[in-house]
N, C-alpha and C. Protein backbone atom coordinates (compact mmCIF):
# COMPACT_ATOMS: atom_id res chain seq x y z
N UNK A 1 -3.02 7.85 -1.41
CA UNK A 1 -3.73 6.74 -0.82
C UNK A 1 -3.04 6.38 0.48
N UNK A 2 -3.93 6.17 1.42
CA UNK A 2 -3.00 5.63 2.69
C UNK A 2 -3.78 4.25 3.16
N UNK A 3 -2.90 3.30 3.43
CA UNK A 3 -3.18 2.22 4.11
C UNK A 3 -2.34 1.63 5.38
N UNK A 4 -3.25 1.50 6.08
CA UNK A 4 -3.49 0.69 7.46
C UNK A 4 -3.19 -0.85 7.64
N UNK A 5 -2.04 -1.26 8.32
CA UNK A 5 -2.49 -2.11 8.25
C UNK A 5 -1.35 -2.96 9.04
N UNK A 6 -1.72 -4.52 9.73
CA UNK A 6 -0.49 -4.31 10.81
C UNK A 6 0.82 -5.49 10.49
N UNK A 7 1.47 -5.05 11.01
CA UNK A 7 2.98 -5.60 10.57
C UNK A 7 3.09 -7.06 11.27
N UNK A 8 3.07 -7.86 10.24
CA UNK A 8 3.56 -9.69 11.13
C UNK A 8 4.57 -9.19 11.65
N UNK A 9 4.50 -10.00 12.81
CA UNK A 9 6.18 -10.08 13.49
C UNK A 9 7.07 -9.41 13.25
N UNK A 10 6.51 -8.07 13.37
CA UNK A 10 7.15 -6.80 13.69
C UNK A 10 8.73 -7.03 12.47
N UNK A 11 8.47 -7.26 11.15
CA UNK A 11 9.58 -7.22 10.69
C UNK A 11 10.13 -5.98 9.72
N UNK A 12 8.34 -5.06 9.58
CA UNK A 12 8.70 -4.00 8.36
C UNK A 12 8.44 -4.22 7.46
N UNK A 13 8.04 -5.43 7.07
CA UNK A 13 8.21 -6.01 5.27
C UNK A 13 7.09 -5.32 4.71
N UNK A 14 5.62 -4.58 5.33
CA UNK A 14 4.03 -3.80 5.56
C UNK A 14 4.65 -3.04 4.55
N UNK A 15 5.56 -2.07 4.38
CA UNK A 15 5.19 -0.89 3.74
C UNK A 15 5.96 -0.86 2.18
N UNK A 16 7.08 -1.91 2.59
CA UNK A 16 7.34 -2.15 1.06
C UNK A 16 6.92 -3.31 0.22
N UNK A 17 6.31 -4.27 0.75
CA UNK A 17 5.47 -5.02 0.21
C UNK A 17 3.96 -4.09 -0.48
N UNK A 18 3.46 -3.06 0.51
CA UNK A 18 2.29 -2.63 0.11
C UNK A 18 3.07 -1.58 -1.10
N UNK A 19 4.15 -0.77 -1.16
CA UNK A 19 4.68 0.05 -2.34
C UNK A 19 4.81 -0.95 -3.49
N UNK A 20 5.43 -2.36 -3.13
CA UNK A 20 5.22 -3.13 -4.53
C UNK A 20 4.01 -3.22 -4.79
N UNK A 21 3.17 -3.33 -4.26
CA UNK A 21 1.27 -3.76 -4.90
C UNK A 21 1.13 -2.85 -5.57
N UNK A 22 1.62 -1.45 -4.94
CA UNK A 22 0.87 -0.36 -5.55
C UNK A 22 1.22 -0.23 -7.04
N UNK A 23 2.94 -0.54 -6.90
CA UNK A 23 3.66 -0.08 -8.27
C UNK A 23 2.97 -1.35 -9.39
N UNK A 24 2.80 -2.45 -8.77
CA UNK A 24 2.40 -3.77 -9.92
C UNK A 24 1.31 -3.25 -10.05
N UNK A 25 0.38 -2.69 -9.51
CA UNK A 25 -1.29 -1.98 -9.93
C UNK A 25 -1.17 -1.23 -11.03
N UNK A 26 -0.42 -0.39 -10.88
CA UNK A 26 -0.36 1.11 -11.49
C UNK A 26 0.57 0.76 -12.92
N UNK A 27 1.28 -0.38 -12.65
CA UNK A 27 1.76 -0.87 -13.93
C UNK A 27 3.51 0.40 -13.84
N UNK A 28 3.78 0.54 -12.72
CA UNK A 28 5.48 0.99 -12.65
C UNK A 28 6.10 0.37 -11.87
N UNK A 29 7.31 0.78 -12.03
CA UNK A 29 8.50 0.37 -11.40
C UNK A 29 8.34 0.75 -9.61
N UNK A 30 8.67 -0.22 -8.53
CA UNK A 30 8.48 0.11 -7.10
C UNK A 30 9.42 1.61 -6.69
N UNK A 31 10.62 2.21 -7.68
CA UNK A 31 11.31 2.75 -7.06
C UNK A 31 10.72 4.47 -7.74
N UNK A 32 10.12 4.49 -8.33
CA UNK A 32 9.05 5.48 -8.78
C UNK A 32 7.93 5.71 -7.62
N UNK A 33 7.43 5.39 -7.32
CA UNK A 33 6.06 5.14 -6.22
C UNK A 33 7.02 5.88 -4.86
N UNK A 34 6.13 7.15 -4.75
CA UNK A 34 6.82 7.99 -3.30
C UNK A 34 5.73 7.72 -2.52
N UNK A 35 6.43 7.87 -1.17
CA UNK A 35 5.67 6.93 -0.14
C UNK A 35 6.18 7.27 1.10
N UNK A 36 5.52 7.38 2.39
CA UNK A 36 5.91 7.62 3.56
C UNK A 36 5.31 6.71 4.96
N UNK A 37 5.97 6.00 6.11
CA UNK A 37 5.31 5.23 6.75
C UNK A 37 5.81 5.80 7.95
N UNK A 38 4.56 5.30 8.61
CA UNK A 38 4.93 5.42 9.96
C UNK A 38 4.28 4.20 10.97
N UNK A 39 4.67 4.05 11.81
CA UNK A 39 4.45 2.98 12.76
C UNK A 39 4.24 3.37 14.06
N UNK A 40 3.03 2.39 15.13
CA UNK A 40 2.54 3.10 16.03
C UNK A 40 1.53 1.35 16.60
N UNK A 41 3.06 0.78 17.45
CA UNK A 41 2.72 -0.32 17.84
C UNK A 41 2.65 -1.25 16.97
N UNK A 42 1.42 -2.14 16.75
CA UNK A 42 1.24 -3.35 15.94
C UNK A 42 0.77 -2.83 14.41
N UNK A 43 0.34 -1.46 14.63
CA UNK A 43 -0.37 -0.79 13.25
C UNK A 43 1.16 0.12 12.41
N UNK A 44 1.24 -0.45 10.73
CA UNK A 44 2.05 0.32 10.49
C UNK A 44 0.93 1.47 9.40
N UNK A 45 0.95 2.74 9.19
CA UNK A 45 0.57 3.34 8.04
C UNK A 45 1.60 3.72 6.98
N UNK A 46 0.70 3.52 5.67
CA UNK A 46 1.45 4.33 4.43
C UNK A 46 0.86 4.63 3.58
N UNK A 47 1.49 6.11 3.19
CA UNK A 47 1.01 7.14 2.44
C UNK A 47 1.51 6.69 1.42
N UNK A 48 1.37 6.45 0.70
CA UNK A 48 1.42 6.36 -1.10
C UNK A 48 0.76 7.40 -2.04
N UNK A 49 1.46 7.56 -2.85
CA UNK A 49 1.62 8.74 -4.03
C UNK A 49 1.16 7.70 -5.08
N UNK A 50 -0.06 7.34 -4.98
CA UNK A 50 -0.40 6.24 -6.20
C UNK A 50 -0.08 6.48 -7.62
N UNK A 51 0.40 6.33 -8.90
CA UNK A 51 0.30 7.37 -9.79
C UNK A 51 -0.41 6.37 -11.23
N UNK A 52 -1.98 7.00 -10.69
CA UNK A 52 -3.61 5.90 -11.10
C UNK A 52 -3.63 6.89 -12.50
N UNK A 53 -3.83 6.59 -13.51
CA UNK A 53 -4.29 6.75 -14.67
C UNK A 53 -5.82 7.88 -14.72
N UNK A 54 -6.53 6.81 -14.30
CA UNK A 54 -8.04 6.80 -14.26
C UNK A 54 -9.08 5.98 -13.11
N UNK A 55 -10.48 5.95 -12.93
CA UNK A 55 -11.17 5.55 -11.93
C UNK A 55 -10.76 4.21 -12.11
N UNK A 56 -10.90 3.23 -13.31
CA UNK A 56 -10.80 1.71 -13.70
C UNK A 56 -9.73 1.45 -12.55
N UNK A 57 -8.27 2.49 -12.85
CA UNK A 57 -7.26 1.83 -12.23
C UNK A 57 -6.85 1.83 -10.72
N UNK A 58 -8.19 2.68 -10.68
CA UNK A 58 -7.66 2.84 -8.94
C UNK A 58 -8.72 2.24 -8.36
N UNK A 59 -9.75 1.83 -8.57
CA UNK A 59 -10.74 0.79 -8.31
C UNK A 59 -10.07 -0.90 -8.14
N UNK A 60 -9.34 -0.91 -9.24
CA UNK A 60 -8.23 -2.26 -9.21
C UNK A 60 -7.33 -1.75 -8.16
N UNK A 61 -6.76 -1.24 -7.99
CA UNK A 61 -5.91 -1.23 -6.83
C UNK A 61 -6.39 -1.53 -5.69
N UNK A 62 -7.57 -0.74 -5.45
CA UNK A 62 -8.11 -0.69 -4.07
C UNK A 62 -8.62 -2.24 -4.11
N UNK A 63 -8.88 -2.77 -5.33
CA UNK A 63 -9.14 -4.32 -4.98
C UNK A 63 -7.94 -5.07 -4.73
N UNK A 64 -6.77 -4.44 -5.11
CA UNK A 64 -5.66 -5.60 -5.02
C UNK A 64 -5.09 -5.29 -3.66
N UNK A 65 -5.50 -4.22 -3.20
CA UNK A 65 -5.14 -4.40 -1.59
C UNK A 65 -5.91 -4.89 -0.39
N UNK A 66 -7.38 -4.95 -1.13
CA UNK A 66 -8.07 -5.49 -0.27
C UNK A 66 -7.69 -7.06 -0.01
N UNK A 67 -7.06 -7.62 -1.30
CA UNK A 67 -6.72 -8.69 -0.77
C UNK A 67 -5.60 -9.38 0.03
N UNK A 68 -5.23 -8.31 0.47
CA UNK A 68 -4.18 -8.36 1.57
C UNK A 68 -4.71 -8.49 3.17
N UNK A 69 -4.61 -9.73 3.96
CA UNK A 69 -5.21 -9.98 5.11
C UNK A 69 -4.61 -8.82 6.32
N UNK A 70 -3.82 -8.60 6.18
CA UNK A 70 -2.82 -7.66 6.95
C UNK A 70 -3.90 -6.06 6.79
N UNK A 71 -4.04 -5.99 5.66
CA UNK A 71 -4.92 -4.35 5.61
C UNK A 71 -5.84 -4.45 6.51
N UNK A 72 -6.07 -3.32 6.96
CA UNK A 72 -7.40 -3.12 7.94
C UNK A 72 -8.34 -1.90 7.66
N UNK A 73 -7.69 -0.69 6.80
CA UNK A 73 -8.25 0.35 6.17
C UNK A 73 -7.52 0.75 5.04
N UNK A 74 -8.03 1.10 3.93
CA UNK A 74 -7.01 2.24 3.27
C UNK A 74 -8.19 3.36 2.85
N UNK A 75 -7.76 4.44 2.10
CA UNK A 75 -8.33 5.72 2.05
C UNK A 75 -7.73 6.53 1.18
């Protein structure tokens, strides 16, 4: 899964805040969840290694990131 999305005040907090959502979704631990970011101005991306069960659980995810004002895409 990758999400888009841009960093307040340039502090970084984007990609491990979004690895905790993922891991509280998926129901694991944040330090399990592999993940890669990159940054490119005000937009940071991250690749996440979601590790989804089934459709139910990745349907919830994609809702629990939508509710993040900061996202602008994920995929």
């Amino acid at each position: 899964m990758k999400i888009v999305g841009r960093d307040e005040d340039d502090e970084g907090a984007f990609a491990p805040e979004m690895v905790r959502l993922v891991a509280r979704s998926c129901g694991v631990d944040a330090s399990v969840v592999e993940h890669t970011e990159r940054r490119n101005g005000k937009w940071t991306s991250v690749t996440v290694h979601a590790p989804v069960r089934d459709a139910d659980m990745l349907y919830g995810l994609y809702e629990s990131v939508d509710k993040d004002p900061r996202v602008k895409f994920k995929f």
